[in-house]
Protein backbone atom coordinates (compact mmCIF):
# COMPACT_ATOMS: atom_id res chain seq x y z
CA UNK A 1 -55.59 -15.22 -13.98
CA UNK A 2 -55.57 -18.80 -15.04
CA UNK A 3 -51.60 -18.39 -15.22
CA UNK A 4 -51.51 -18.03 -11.25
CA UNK A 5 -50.17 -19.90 -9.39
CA UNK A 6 -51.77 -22.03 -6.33
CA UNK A 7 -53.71 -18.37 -5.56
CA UNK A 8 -50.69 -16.39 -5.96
CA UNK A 9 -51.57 -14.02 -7.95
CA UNK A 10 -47.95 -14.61 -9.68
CA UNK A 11 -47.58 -15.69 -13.22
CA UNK A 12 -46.05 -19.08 -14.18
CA UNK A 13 -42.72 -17.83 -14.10
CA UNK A 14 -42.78 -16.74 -10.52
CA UNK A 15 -42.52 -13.00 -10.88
CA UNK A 16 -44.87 -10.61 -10.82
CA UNK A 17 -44.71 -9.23 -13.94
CA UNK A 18 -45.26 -12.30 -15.94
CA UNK A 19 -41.25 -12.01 -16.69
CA UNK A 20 -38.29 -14.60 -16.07
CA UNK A 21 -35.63 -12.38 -14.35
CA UNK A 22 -32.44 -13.97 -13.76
CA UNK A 23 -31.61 -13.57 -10.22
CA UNK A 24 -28.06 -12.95 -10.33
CA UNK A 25 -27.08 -8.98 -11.06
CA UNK A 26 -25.54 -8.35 -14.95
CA UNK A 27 -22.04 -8.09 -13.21
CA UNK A 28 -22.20 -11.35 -11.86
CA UNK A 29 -22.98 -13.27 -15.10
CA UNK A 30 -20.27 -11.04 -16.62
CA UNK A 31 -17.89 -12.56 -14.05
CA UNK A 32 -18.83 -16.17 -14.50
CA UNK A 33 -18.29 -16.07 -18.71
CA UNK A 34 -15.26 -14.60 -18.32
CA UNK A 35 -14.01 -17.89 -16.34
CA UNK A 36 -15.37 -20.37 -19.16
CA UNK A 37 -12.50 -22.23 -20.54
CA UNK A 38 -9.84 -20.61 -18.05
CA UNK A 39 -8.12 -23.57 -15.92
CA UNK A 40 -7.56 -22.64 -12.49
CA UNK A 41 -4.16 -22.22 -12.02
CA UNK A 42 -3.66 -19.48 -14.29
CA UNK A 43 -6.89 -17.06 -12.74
CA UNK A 44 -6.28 -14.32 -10.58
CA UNK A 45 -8.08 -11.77 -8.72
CA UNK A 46 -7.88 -8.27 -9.81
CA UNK A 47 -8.30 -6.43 -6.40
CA UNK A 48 -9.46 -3.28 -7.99
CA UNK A 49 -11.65 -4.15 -10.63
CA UNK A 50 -13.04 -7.28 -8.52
CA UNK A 51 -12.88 -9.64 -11.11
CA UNK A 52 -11.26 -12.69 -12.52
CA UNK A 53 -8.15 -12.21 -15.11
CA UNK A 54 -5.88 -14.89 -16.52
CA UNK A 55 -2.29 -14.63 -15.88
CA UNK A 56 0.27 -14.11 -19.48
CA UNK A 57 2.90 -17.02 -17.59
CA UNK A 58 1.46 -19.90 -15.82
CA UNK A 59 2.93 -20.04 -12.68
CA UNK A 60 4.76 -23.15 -10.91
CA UNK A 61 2.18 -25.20 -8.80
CA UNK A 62 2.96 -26.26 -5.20
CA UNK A 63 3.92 -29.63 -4.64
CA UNK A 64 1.88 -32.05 -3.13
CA UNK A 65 4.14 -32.84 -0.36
CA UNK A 66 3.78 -29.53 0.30
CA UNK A 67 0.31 -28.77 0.82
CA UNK A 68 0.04 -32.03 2.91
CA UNK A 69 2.75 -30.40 5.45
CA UNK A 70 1.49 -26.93 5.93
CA UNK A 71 -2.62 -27.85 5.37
CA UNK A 72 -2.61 -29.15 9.52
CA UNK A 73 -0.91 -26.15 10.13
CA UNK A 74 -3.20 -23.99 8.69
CA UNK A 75 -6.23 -25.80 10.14
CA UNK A 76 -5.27 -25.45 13.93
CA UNK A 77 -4.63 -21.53 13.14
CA UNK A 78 -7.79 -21.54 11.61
CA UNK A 79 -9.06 -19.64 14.90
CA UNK A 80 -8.87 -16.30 15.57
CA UNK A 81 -7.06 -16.37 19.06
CA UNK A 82 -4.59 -18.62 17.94
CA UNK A 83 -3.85 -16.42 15.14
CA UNK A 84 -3.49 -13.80 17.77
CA UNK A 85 -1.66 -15.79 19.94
CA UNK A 86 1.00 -16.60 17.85
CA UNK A 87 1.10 -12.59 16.58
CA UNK A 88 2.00 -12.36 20.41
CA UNK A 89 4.62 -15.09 20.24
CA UNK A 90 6.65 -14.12 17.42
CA UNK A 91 7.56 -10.40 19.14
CA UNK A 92 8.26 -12.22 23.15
CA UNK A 93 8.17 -15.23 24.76
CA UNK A 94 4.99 -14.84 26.79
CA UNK A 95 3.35 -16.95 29.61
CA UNK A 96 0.29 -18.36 29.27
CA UNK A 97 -1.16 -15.89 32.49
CA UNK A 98 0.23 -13.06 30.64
CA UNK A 99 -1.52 -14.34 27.21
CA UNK A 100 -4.83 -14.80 29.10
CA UNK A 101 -4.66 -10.98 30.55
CA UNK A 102 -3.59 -9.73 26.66
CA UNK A 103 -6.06 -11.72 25.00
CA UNK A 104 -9.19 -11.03 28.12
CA UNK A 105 -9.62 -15.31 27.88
CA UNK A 106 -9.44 -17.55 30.90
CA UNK A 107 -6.18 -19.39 31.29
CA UNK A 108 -7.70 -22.38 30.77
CA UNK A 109 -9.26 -21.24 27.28
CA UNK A 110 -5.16 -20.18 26.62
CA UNK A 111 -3.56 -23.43 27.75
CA UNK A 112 -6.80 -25.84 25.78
CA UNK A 113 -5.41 -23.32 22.56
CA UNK A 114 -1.32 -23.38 23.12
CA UNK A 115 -2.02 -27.59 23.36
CA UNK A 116 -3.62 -27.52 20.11
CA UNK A 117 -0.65 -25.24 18.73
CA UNK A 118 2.03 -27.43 20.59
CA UNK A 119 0.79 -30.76 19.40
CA UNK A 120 1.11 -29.70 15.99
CA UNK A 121 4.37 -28.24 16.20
CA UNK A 122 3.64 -24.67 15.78
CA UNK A 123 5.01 -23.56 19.69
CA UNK A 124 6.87 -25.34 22.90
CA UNK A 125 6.92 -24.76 25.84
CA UNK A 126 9.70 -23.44 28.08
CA UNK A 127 9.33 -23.99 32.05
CA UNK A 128 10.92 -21.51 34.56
CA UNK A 129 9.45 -22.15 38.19
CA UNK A 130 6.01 -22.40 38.06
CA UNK A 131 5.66 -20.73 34.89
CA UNK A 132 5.46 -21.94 31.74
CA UNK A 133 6.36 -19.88 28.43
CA UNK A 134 5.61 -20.16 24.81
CA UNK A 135 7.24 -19.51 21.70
CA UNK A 136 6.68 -20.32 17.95
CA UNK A 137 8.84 -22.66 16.41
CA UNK A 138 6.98 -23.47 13.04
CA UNK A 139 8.42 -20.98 10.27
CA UNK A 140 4.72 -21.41 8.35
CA UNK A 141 2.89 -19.85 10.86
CA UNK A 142 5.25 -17.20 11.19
CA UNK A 143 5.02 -16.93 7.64
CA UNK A 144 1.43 -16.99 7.85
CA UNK A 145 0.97 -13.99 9.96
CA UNK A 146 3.48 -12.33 7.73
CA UNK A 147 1.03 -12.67 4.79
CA UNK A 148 -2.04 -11.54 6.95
CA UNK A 149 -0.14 -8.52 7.72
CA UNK A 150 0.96 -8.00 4.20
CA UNK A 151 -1.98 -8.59 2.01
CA UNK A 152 -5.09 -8.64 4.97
CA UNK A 153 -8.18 -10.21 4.11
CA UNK A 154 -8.30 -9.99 0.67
């Protein structure tokens, strides 16, 4: 055993058989050389199959100006209960008691989430009395939970 090592009892390569073994399963590697020399923008995801194919037309890339307005947006709905939240929004105009019953959160948990929403121009507020009611004004997040619903988590 003079190939062990530090007491071991493994061989130089680290397994116990004596035997490099590449830790990554044959349909991973498969995966990863099909992406050598594709650029980005023209991969896809087949859903099915789970892997990487390249598209025949190379599609139209999203301007800049773009990404810069709707990446804050997607950031504060980054969070399940605001996702929620606005799902609740876009069928009524709720208030922010009635939210915290719906969603089983404090009020004050609602209102620190609808201030995040509201300061980046995804919902306002609408005051009647004493209470205070949201809607969604921002067509990305409506368009947002659109897609969700659509295509889920995949």
């Amino acid at each position: 055993m003079a190939d062990d090592q530090a007491g071991t009892g493994r061989g130089v390569s680290g397994s116990h058989d004596g035997h490099r073994r590449n830790r990554r399963s044959p349909a991973i590697r498969r995966r990863s050389v099909d992406l050598v020399g594709v650029g980005q923008d023209n991969v896809s995801l087949d859903q099915d199959k789970g892997i990487c194919m390249t598209k025949a037309k190379r599609s139209k890339r999203v301007p800049s100006k773009t990404l810069r307005e709707v990446a804050p947006v997607l950031k504060v709905l980054a969070h399940p209960h605001r996702l929620r939240i606005v799902e609740i929004l876009l069928s009524e105009s709720v208030s922010v008691s009635k939210l915290a019953s719906m969603l089983k959160l404090a009020p004050p948990v609602v209102s620190q989430h609808l201030g995040q929403m509201r300061s980046n121009g995804i919902v306002t507020p609408r005051r009647e009395g004493k209470q205070v009611y949201y809607e969604v004004i921002s067509p990305n997040a409506a368009n947002l939970i659109k897609c969700i619903r659509t295509h889920g988590p995949g």
